[in-house]
N, C-alpha and C. Protein backbone atom coordinates (compact mmCIF):
# COMPACT_ATOMS: atom_id res chain seq x y z
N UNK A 1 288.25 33.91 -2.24
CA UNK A 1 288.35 32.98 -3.35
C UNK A 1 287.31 33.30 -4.43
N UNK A 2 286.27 33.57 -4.17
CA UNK A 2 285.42 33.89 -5.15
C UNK A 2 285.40 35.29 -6.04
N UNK A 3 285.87 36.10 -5.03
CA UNK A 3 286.19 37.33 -5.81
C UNK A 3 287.95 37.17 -6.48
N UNK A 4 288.20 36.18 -6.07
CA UNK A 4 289.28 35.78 -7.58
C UNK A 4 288.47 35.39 -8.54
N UNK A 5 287.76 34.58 -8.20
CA UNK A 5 286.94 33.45 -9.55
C UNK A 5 286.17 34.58 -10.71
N UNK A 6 286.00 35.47 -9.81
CA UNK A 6 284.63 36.76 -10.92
C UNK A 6 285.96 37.58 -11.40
N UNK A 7 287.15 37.83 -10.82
CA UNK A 7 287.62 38.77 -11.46
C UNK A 7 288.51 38.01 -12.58
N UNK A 8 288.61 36.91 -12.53
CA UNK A 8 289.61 35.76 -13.97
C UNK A 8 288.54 35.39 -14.85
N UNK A 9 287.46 35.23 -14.22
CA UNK A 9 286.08 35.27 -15.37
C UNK A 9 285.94 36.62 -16.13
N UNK A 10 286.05 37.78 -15.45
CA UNK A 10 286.25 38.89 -16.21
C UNK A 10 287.17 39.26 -16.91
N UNK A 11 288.42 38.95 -16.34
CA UNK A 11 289.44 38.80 -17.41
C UNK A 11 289.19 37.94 -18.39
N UNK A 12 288.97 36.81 -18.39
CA UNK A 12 288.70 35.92 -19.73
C UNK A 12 287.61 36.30 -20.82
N UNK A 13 286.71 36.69 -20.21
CA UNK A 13 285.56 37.17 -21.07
C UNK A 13 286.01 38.62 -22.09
N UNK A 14 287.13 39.36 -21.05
CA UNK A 14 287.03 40.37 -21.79
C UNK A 14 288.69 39.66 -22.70
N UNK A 15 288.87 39.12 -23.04
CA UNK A 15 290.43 38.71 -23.92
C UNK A 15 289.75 38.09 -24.97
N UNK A 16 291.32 39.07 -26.00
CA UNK A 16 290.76 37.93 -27.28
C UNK A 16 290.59 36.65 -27.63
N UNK A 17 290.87 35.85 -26.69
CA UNK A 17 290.61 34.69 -27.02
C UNK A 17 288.90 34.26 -26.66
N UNK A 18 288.37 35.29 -26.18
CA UNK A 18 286.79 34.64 -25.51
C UNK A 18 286.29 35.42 -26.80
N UNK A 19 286.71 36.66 -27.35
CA UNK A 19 286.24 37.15 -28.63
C UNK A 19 286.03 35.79 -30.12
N UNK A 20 287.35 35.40 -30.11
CA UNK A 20 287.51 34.30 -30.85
C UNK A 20 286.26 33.26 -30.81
N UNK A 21 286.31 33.05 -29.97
CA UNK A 21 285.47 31.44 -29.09
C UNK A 21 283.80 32.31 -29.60
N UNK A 22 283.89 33.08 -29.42
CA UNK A 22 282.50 33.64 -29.71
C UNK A 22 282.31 34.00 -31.00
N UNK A 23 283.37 34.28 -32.05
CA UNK A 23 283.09 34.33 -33.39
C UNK A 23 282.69 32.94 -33.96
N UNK A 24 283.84 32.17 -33.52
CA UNK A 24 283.71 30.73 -34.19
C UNK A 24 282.15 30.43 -34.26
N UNK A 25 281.26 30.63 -32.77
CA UNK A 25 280.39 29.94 -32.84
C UNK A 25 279.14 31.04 -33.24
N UNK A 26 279.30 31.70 -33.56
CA UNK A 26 278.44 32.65 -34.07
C UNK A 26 278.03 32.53 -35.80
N UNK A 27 276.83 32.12 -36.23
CA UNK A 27 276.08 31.82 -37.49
C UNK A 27 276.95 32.63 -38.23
N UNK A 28 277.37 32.01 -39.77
CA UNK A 28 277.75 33.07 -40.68
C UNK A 28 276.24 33.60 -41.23
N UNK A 29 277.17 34.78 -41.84
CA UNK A 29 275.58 35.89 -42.31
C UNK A 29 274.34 35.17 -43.01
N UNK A 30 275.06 34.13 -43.86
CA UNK A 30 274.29 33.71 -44.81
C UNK A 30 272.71 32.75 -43.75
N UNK A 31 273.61 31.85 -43.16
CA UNK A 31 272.56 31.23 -42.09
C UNK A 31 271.74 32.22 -41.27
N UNK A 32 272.48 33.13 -40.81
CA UNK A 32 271.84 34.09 -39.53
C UNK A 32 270.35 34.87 -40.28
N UNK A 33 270.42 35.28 -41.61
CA UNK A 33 269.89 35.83 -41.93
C UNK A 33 268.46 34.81 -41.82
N UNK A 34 268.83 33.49 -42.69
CA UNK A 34 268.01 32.14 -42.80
C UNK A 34 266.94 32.37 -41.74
N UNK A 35 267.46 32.77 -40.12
CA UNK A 35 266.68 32.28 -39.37
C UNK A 35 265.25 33.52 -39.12
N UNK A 36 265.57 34.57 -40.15
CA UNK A 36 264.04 35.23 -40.02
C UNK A 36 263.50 34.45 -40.90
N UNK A 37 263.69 34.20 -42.32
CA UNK A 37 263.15 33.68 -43.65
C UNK A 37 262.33 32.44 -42.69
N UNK A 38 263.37 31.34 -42.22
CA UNK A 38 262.66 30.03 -41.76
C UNK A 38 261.20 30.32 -41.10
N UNK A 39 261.09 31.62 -40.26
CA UNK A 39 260.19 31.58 -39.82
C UNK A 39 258.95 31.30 -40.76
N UNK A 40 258.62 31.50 -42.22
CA UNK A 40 257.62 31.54 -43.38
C UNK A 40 258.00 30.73 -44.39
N UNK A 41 259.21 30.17 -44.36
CA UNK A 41 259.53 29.62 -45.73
C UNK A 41 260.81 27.93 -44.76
N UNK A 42 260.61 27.31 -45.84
CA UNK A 42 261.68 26.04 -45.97
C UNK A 42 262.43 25.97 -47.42
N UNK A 43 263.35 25.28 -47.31
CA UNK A 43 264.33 25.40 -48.37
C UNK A 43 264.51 24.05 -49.02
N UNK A 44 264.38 23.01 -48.27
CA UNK A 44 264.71 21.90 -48.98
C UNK A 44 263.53 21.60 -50.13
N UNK A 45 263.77 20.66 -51.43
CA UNK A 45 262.65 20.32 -52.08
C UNK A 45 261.53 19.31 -51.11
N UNK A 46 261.11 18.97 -51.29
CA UNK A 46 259.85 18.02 -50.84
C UNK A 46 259.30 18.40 -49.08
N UNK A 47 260.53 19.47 -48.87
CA UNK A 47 259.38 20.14 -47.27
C UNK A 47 258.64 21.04 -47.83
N UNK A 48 257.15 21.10 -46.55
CA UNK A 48 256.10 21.54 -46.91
C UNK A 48 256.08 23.41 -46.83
N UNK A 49 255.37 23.71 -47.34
CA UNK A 49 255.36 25.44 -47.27
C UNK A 49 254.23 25.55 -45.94
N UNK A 50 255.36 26.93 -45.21
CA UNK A 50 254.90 27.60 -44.62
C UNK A 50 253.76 28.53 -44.94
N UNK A 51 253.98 29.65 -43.69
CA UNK A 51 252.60 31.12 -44.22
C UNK A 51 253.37 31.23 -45.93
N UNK A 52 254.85 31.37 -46.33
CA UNK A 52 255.59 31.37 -47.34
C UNK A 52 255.59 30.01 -48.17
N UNK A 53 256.22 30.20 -48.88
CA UNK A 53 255.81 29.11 -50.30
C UNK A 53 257.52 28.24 -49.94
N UNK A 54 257.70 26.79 -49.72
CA UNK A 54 259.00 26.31 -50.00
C UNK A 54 259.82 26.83 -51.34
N UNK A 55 260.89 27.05 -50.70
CA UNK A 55 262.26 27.50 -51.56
C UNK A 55 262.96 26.62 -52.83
N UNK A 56 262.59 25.30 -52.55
CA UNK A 56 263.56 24.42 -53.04
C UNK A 56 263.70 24.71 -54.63
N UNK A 57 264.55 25.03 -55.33
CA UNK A 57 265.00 24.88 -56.53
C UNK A 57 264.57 26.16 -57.11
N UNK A 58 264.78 27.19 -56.44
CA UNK A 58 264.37 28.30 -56.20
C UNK A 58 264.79 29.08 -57.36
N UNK A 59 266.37 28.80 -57.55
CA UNK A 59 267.03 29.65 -58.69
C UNK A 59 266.81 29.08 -60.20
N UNK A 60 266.11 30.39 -60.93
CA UNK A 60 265.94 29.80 -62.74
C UNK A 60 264.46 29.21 -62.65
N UNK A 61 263.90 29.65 -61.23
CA UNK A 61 261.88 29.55 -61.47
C UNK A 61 261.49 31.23 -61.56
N UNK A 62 260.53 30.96 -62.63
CA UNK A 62 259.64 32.07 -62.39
C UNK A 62 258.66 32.60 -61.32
N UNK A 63 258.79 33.61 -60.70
CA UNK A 63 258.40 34.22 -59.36
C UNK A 63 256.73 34.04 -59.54
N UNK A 64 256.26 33.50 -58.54
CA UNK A 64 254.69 33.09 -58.39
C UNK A 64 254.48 31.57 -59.40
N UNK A 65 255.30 30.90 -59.44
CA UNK A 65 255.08 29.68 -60.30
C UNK A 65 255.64 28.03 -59.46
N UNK A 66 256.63 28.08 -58.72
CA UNK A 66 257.61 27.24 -57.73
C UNK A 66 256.41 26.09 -57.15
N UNK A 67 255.81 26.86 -56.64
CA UNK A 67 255.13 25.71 -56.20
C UNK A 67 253.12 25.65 -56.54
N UNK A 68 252.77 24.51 -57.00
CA UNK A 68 251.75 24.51 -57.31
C UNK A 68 250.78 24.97 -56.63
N UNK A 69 251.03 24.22 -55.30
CA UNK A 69 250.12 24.07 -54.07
C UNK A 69 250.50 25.18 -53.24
N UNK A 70 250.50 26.12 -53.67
CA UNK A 70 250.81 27.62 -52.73
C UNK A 70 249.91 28.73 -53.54
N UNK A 71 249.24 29.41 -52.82
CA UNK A 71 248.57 30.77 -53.23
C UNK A 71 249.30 31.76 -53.43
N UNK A 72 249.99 32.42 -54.58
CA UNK A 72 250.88 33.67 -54.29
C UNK A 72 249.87 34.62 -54.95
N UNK A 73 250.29 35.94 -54.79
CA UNK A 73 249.58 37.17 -55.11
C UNK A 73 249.58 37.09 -56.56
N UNK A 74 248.68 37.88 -56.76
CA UNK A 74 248.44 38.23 -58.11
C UNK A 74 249.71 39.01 -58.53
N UNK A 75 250.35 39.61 -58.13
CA UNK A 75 251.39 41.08 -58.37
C UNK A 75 252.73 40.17 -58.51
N UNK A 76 253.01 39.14 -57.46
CA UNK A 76 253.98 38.31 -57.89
C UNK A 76 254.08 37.92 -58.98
N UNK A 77 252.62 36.61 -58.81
CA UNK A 77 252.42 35.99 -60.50
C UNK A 77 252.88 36.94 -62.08
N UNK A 78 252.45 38.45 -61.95
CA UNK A 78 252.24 38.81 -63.27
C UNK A 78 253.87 39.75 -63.06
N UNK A 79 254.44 39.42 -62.31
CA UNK A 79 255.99 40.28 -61.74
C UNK A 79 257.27 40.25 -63.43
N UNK A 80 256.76 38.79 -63.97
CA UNK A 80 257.94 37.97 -64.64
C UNK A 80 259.28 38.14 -63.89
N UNK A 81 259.19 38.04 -63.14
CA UNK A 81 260.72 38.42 -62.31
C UNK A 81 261.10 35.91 -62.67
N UNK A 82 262.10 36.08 -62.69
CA UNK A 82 262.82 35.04 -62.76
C UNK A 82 264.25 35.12 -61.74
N UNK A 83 264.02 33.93 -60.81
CA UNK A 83 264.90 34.05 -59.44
C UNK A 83 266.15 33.82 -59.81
N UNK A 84 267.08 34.96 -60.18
CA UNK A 84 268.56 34.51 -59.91
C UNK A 84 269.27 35.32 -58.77
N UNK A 85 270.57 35.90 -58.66
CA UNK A 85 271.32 36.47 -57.83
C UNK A 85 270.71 38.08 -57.34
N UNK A 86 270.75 38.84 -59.21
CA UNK A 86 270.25 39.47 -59.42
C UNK A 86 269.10 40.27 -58.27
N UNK A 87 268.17 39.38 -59.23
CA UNK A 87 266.85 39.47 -59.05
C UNK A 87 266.39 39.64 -56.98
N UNK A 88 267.06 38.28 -56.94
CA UNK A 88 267.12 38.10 -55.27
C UNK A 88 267.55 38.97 -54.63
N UNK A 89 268.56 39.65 -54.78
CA UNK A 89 269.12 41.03 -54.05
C UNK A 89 268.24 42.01 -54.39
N UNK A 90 267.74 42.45 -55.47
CA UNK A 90 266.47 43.16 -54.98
C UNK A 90 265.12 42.91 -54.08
N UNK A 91 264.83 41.68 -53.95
CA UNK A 91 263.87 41.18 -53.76
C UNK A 91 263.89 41.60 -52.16
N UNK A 92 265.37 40.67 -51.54
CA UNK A 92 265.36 40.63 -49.99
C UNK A 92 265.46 42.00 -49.66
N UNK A 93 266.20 43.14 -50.55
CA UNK A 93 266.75 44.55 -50.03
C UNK A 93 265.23 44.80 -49.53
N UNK A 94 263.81 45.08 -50.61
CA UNK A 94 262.53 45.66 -50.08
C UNK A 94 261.73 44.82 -51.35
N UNK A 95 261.06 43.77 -50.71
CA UNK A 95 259.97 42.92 -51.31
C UNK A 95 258.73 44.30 -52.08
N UNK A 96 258.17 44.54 -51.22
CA UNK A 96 256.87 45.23 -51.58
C UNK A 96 257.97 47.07 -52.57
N UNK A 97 258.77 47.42 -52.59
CA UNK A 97 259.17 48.22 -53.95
C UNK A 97 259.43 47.51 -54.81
N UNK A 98 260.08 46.03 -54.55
CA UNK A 98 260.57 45.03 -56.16
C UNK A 98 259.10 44.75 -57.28
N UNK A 99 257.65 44.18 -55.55
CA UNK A 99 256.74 44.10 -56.32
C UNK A 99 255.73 44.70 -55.26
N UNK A 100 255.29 45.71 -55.84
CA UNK A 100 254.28 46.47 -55.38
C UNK A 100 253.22 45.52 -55.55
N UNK A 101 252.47 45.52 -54.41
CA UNK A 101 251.28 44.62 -53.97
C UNK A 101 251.72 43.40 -54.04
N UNK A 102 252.48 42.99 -53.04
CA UNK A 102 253.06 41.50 -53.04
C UNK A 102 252.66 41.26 -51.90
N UNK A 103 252.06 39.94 -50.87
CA UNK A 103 251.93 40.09 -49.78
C UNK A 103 252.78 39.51 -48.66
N UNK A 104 254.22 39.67 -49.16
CA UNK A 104 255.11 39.14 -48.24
C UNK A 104 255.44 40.23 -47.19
N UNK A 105 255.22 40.06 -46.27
CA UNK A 105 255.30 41.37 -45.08
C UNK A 105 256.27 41.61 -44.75
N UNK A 106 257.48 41.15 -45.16
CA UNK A 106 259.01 40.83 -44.56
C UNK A 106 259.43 42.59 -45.42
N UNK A 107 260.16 42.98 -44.52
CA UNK A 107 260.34 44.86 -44.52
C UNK A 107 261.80 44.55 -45.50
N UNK A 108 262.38 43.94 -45.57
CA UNK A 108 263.37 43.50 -46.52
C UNK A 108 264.94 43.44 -45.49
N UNK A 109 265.70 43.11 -46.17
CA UNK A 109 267.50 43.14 -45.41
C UNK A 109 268.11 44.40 -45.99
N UNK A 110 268.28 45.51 -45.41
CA UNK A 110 269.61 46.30 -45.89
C UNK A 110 270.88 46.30 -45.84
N UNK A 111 271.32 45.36 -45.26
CA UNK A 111 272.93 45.13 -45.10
C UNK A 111 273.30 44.74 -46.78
N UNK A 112 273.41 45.00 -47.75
CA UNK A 112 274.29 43.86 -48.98
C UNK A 112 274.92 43.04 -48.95
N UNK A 113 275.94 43.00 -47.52
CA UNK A 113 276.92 41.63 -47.50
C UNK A 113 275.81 41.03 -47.00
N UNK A 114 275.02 40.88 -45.99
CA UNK A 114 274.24 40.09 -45.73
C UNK A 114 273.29 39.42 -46.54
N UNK A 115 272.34 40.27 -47.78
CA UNK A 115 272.03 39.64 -48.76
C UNK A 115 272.84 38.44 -49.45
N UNK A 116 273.96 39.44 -49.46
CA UNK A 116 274.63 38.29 -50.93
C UNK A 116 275.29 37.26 -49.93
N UNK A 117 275.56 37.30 -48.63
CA UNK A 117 275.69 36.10 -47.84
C UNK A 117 274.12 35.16 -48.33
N UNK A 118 273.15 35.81 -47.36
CA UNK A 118 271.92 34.53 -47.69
C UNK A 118 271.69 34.21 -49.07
N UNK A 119 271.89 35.23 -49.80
CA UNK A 119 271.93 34.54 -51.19
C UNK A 119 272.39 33.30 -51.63
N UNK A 120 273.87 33.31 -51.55
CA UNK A 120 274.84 32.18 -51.53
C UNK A 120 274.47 31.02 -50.91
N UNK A 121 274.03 31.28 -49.70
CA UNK A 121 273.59 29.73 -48.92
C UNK A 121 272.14 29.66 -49.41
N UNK A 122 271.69 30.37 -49.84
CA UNK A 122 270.15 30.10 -50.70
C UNK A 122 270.49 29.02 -51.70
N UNK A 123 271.42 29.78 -52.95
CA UNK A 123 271.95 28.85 -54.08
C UNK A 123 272.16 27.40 -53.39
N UNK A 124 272.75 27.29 -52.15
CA UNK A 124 273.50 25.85 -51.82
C UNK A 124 272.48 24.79 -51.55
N UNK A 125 271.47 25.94 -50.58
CA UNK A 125 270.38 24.51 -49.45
C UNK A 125 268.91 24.57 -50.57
N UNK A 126 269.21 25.61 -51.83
CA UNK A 126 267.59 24.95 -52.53
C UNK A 126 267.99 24.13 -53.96
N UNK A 127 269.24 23.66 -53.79
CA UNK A 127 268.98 23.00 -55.21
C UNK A 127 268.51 21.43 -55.25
């Protein structure tokens, strides 16, 4: 009986329908990506900043300006970079080539759909 039970468990696991069941519940890109960022940063307005500066209202601020009560680098501050789509897809691809001497340690995202996924849910959860 039991070596029925492991071999219909193996069948199920390996059918598309356990593929399915496992997409559904699997983060879209935009979130999945979220969950390195969360580690340094928050997104809503009025939560507090991490080692990273809160996100909230992120798009159409000038880079090193968002939040008062946060220390950003000098290299940010004098960047003039202004946060839109743009701008952000360079930023996440490789932080420290967008702004040399920036001290965000994050090695950047190379996927593009994945950028412009977190991008998108960036636009949604910081306005």
């Amino acid at each position: 009986m039991n070596r029925l039970r492991l071999a219909l468990a193996a069948v199920l696991a390996a059918s598309p329908v356990s593929a399915l069941l496992a997409q559904s519940q699997a983060p879209q890109p935009g979130p999945r990506a979220w969950l390195q960022c969360r580690a340094c940063h928050t997104a809503k307005t009025g939560e507090a900043n991490k080692v990273g500066p809160n996100l909230g209202k992120l798009f159409g601020a000038k880079a090193g300006t968002l939040r008062a009560n946060y220390t950003y680098s000098p290299a940010l501050k004098a960047s003039g970079i202004v946060w839109n789509d743009k701008t952000l897809d360079a930023w996440l691809a490789n932080p420290a080539l967008t702004v040399p001497g920036t001290r965000m340690a994050y090695p950047g995202l190379a996927n593009p759909a994945e950028r412009k996924a977190l991008i998108a849910w960036l636009r949604k959860e910081t306005r």
